[in-house]
PDB file of N, CA and C in Angstrom:
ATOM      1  N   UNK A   1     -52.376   3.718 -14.822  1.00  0.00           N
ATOM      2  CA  UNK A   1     -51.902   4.123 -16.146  1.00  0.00           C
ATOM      3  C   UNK A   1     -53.063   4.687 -16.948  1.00  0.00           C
ATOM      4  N   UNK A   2     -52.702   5.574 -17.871  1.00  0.00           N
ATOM      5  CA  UNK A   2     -53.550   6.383 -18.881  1.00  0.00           C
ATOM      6  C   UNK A   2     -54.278   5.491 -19.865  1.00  0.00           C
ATOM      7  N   UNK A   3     -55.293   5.694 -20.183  1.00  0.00           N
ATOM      8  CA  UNK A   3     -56.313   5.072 -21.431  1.00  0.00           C
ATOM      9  C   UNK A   3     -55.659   5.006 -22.733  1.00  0.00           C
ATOM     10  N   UNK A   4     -55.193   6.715 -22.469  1.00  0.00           N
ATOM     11  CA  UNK A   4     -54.848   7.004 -23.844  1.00  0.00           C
ATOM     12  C   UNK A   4     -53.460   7.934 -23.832  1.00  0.00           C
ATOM     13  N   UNK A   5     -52.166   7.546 -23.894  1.00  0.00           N
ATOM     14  CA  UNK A   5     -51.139   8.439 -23.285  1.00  0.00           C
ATOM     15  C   UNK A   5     -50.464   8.619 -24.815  1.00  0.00           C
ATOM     16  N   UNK A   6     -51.517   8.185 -25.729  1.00  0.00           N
ATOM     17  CA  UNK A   6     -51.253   9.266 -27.071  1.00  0.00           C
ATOM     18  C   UNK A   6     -51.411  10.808 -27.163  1.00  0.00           C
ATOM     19  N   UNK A   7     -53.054  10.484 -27.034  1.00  0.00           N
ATOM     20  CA  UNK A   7     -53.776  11.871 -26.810  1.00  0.00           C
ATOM     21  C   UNK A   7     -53.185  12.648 -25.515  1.00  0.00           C
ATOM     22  N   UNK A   8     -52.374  12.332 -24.778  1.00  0.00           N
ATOM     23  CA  UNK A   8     -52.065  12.896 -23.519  1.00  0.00           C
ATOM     24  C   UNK A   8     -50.521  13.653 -24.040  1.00  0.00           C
ATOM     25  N   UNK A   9     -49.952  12.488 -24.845  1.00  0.00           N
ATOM     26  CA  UNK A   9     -48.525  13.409 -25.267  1.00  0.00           C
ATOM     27  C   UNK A   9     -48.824  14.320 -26.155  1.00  0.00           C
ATOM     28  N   UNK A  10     -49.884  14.223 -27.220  1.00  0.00           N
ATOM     29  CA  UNK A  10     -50.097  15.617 -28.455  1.00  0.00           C
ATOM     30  C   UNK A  10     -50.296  16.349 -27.616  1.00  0.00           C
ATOM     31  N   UNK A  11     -51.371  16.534 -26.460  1.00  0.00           N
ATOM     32  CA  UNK A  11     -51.620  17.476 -25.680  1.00  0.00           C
ATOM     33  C   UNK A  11     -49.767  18.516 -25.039  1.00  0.00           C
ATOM     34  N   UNK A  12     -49.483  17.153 -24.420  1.00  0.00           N
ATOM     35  CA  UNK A  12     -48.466  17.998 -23.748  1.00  0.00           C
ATOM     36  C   UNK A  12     -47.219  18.304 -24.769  1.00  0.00           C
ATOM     37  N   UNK A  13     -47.757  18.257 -26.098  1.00  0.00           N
ATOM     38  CA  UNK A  13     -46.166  19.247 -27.065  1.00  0.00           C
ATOM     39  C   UNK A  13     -46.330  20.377 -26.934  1.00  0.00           C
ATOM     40  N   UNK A  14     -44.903  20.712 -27.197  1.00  0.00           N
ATOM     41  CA  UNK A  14     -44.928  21.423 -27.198  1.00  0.00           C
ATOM     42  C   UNK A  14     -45.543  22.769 -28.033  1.00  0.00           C
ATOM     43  N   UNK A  15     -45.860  24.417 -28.114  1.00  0.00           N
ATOM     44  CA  UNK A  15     -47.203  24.901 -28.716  1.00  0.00           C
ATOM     45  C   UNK A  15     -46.004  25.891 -29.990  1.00  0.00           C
ATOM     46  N   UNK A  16     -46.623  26.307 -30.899  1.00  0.00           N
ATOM     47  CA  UNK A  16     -45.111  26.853 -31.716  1.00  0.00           C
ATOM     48  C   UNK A  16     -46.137  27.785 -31.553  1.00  0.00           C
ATOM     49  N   UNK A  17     -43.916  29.044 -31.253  1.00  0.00           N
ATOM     50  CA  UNK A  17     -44.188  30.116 -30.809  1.00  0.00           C
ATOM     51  C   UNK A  17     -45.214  31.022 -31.263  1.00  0.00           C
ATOM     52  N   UNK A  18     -45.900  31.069 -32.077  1.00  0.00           N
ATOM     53  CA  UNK A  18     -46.981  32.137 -32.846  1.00  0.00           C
ATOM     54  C   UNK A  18     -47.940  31.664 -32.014  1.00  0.00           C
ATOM     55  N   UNK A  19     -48.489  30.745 -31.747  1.00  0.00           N
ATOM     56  CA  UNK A  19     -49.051  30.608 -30.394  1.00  0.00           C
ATOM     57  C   UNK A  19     -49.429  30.388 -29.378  1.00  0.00           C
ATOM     58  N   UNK A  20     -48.169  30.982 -28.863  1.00  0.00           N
ATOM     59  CA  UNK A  20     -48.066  31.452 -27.215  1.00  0.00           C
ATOM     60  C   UNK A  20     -48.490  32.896 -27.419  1.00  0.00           C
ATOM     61  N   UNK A  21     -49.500  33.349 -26.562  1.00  0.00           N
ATOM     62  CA  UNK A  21     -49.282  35.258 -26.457  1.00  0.00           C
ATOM     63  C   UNK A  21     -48.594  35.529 -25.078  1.00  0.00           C
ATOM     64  N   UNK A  22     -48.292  36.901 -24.942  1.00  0.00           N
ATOM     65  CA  UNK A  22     -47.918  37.503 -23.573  1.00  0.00           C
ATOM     66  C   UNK A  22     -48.471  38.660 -23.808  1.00  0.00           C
ATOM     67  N   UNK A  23     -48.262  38.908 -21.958  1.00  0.00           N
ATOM     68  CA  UNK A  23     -49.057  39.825 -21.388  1.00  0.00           C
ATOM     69  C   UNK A  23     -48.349  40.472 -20.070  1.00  0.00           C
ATOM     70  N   UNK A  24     -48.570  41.652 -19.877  1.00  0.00           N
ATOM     71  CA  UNK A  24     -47.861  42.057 -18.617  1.00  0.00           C
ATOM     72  C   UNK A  24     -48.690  42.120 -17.692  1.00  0.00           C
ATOM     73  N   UNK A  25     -48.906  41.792 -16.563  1.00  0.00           N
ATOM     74  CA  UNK A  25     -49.018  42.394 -15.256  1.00  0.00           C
ATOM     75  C   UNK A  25     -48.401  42.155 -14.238  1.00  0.00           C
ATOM     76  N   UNK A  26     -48.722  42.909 -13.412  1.00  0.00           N
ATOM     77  CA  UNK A  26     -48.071  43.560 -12.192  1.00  0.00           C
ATOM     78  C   UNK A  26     -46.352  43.312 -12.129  1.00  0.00           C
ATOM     79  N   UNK A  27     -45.755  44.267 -13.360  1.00  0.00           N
ATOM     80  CA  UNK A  27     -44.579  43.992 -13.483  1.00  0.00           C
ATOM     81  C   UNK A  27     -43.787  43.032 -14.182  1.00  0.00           C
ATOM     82  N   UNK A  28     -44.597  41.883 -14.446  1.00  0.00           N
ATOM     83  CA  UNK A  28     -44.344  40.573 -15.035  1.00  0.00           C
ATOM     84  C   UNK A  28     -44.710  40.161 -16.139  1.00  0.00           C
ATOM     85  N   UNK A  29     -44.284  39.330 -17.364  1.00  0.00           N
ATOM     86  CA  UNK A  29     -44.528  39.319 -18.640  1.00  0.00           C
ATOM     87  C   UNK A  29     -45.092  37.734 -17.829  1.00  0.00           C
ATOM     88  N   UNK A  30     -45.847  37.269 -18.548  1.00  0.00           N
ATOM     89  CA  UNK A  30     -46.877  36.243 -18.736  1.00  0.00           C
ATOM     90  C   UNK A  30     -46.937  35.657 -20.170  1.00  0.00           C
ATOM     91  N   UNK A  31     -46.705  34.705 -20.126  1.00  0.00           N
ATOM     92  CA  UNK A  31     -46.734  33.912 -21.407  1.00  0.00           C
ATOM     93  C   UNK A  31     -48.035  32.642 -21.156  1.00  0.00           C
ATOM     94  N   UNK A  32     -48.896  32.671 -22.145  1.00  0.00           N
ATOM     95  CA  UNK A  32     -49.967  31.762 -22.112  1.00  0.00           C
ATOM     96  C   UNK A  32     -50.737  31.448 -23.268  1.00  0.00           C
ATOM     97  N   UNK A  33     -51.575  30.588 -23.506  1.00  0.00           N
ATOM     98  CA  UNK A  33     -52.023  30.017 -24.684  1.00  0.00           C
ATOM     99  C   UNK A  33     -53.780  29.914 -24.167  1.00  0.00           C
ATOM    100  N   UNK A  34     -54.253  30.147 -25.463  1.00  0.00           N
ATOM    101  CA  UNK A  34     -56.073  30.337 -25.227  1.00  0.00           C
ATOM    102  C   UNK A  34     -56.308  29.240 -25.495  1.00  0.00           C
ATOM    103  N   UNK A  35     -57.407  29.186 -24.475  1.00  0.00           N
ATOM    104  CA  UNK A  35     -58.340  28.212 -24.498  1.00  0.00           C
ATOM    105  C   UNK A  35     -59.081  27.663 -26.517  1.00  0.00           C
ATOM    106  N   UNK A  36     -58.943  28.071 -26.829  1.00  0.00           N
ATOM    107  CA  UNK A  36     -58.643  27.895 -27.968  1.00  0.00           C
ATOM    108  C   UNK A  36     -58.071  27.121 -28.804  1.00  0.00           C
ATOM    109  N   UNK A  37     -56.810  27.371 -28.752  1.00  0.00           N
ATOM    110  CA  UNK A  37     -55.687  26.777 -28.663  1.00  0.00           C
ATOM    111  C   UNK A  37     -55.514  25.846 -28.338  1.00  0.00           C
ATOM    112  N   UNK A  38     -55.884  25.011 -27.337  1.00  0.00           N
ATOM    113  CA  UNK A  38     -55.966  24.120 -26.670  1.00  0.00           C
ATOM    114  C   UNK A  38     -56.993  23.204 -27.174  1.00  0.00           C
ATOM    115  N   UNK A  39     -58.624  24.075 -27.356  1.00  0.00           N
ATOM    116  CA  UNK A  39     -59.954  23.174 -27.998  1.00  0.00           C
ATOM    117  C   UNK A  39     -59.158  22.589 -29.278  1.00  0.00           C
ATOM    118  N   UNK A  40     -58.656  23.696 -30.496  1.00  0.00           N
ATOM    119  CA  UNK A  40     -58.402  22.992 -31.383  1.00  0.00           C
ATOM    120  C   UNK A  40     -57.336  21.933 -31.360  1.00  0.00           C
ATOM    121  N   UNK A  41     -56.009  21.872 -30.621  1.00  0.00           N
ATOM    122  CA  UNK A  41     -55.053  21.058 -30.664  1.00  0.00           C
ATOM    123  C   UNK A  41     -56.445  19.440 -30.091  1.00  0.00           C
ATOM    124  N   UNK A  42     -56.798  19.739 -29.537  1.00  0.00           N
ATOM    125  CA  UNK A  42     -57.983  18.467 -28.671  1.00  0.00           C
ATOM    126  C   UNK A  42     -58.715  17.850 -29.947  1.00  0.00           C
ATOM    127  N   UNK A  43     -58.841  18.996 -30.704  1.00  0.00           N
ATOM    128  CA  UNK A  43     -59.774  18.576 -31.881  1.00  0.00           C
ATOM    129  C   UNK A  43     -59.522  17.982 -33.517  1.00  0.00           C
ATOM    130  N   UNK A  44     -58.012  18.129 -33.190  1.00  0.00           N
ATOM    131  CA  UNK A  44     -57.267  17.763 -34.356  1.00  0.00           C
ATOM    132  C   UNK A  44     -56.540  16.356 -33.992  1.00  0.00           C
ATOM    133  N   UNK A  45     -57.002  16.082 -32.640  1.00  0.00           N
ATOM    134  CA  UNK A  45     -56.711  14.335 -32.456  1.00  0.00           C
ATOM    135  C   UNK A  45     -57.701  13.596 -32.779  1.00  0.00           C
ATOM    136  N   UNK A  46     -58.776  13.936 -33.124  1.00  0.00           N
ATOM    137  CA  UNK A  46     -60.008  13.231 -33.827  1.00  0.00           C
ATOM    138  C   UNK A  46     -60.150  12.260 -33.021  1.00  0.00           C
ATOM    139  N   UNK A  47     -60.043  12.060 -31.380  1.00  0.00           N
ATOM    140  CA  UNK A  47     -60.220  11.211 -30.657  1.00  0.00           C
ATOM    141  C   UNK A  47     -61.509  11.717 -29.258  1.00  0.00           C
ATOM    142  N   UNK A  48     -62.543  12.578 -29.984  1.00  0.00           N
ATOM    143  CA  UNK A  48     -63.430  12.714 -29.540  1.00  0.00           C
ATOM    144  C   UNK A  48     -64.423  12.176 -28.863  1.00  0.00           C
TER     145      UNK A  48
END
């Protein structure tokens, strides 16, 4: 079991739509979120 399956569920919410970006290649739209995105959601759990 997890340490911390707080910080594990903020992580896994879901991201509101403004940001997600997309992108096409090779035919295919791609939907994904920056690393960024991710640092700050990590960083707004103040569980550093």
């Amino acid at each position: 079991m997890t340490q911390h399956p707080d910080l594990f569920a903020a992580l896994a919410a879901p991201f509101d739509p403004e940001e997600v970006k997309l992108r096409s290649q090779a035919g295919r739209q791609l939907h994904y979120v920056t690393a960024r995105t991710v640092m700050n959601r990590r960083a707004s759990r103040n569980d550093a």
